[in-house]
C-alpha atoms as a PDB file:
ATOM      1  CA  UNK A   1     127.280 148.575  46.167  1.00  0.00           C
ATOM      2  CA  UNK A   2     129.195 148.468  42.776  1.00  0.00           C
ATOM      3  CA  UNK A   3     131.328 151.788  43.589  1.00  0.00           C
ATOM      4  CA  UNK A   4     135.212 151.550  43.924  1.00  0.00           C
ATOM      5  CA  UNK A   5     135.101 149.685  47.635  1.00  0.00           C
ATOM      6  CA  UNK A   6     131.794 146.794  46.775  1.00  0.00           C
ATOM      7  CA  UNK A   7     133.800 146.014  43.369  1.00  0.00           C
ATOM      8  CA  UNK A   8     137.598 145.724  44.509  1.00  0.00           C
ATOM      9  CA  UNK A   9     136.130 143.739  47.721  1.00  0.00           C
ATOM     10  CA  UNK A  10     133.868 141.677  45.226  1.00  0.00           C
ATOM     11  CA  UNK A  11     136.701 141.151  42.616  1.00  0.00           C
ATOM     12  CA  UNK A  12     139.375 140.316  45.548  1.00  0.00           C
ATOM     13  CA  UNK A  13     136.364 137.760  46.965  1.00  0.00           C
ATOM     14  CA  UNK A  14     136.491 136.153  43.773  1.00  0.00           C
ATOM     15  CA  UNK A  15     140.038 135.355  43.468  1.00  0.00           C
ATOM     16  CA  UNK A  16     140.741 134.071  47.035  1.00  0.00           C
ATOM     17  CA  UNK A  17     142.289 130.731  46.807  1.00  0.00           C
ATOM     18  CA  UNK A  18     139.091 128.993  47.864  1.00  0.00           C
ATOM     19  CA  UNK A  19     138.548 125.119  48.523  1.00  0.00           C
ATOM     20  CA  UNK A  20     136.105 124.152  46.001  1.00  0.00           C
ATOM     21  CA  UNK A  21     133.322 123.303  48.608  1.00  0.00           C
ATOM     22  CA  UNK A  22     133.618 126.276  50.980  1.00  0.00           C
ATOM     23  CA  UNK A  23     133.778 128.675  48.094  1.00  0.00           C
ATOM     24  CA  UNK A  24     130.841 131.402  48.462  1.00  0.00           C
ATOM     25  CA  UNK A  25     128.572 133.177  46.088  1.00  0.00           C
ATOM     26  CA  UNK A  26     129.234 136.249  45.430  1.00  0.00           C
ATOM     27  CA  UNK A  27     126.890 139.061  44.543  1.00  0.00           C
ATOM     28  CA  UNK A  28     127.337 142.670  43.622  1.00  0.00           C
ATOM     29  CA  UNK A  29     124.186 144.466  43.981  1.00  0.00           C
ATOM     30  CA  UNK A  30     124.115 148.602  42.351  1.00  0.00           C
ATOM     31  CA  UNK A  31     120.541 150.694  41.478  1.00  0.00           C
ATOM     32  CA  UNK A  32     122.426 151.440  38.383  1.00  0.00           C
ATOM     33  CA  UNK A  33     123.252 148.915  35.488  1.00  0.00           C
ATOM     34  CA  UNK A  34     126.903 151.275  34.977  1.00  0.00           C
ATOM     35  CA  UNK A  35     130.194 151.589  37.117  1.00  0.00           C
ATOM     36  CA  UNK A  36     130.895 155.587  36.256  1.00  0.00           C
ATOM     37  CA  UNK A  37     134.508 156.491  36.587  1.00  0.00           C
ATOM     38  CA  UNK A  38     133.920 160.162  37.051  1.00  0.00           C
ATOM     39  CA  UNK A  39     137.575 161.103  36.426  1.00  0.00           C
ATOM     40  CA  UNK A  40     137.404 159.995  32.391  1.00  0.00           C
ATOM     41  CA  UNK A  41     134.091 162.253  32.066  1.00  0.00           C
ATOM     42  CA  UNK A  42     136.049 165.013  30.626  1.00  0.00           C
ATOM     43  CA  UNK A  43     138.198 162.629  27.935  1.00  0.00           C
ATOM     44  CA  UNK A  44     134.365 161.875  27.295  1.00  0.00           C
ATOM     45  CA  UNK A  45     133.214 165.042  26.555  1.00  0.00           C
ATOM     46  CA  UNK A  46     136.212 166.118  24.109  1.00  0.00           C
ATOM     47  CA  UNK A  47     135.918 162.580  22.412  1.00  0.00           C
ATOM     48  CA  UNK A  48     139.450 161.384  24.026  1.00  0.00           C
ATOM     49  CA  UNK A  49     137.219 158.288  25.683  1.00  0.00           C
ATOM     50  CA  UNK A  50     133.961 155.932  24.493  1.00  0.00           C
ATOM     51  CA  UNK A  51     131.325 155.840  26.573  1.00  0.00           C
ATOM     52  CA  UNK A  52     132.155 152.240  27.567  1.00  0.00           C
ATOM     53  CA  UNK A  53     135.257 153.367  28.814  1.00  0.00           C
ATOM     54  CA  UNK A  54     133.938 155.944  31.311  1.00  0.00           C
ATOM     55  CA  UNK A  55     131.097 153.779  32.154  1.00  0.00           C
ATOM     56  CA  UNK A  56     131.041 150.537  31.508  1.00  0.00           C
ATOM     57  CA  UNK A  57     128.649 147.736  32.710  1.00  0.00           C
ATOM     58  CA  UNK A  58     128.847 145.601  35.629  1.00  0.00           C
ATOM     59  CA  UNK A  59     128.336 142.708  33.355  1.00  0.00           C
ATOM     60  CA  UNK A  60     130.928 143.886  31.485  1.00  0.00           C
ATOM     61  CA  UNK A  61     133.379 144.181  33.790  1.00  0.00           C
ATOM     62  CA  UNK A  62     132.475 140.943  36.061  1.00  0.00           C
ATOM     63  CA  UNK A  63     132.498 139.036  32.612  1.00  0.00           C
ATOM     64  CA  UNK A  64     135.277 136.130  33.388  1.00  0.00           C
ATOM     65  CA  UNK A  65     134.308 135.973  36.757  1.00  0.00           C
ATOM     66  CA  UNK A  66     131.975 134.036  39.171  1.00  0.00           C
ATOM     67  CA  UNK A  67     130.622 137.313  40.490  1.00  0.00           C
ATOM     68  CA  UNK A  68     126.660 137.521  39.995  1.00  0.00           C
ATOM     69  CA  UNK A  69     125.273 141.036  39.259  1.00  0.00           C
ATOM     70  CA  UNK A  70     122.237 142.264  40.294  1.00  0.00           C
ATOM     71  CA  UNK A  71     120.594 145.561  39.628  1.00  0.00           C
ATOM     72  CA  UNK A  72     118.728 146.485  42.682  1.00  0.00           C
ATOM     73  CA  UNK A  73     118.848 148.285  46.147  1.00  0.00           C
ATOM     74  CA  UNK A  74     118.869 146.386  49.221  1.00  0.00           C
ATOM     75  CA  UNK A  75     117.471 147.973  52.447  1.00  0.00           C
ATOM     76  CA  UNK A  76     119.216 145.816  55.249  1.00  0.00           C
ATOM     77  CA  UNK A  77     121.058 143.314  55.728  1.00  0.00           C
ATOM     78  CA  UNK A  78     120.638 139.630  57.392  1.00  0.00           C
ATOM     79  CA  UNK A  79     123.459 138.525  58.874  1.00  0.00           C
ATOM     80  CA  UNK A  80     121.912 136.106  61.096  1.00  0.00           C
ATOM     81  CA  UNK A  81     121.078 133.586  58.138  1.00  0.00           C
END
């Protein structure tokens, strides 16, 4: 998920000094297109913040990296494969 935890883990993922032929995709999967940092909604409201600052996109924020964004939920996961 794209909260604080599934996008610091993602990010950190991404800059892990990885040989080139072991290095893994990563994916961040959210139901929502927007990371909300709840804490900025009040600079929001009394026009202190933009919008993009309180809730920006994952593409947004994963632009620069190798980290893949997809908007979905998952149900499970498959650790066998």
């Amino acid at each position: 998920g794209g909260g604080f935890g599934g996008l610091n883990t993602a990010l950190a993922l991404n800059d892990l000094p990885w040989p080139s032929d072991m290095k893994p995709t990563i994916t961040l999967l959210d139901k929502k297109e927007r990371f909300v940092f709840l804490p900025l909604l009040y600079e929001l409201c009394v026009d202190d913040a933009s919008p993009e600052e309180v809730a920006p996109t994952f593409k947004s924020l994963l632009e620069g990296t190798d980290i893949e964004f997809v908007q979905c939920g998952a149900d499970g996961v498959d650790a066998k494969t």
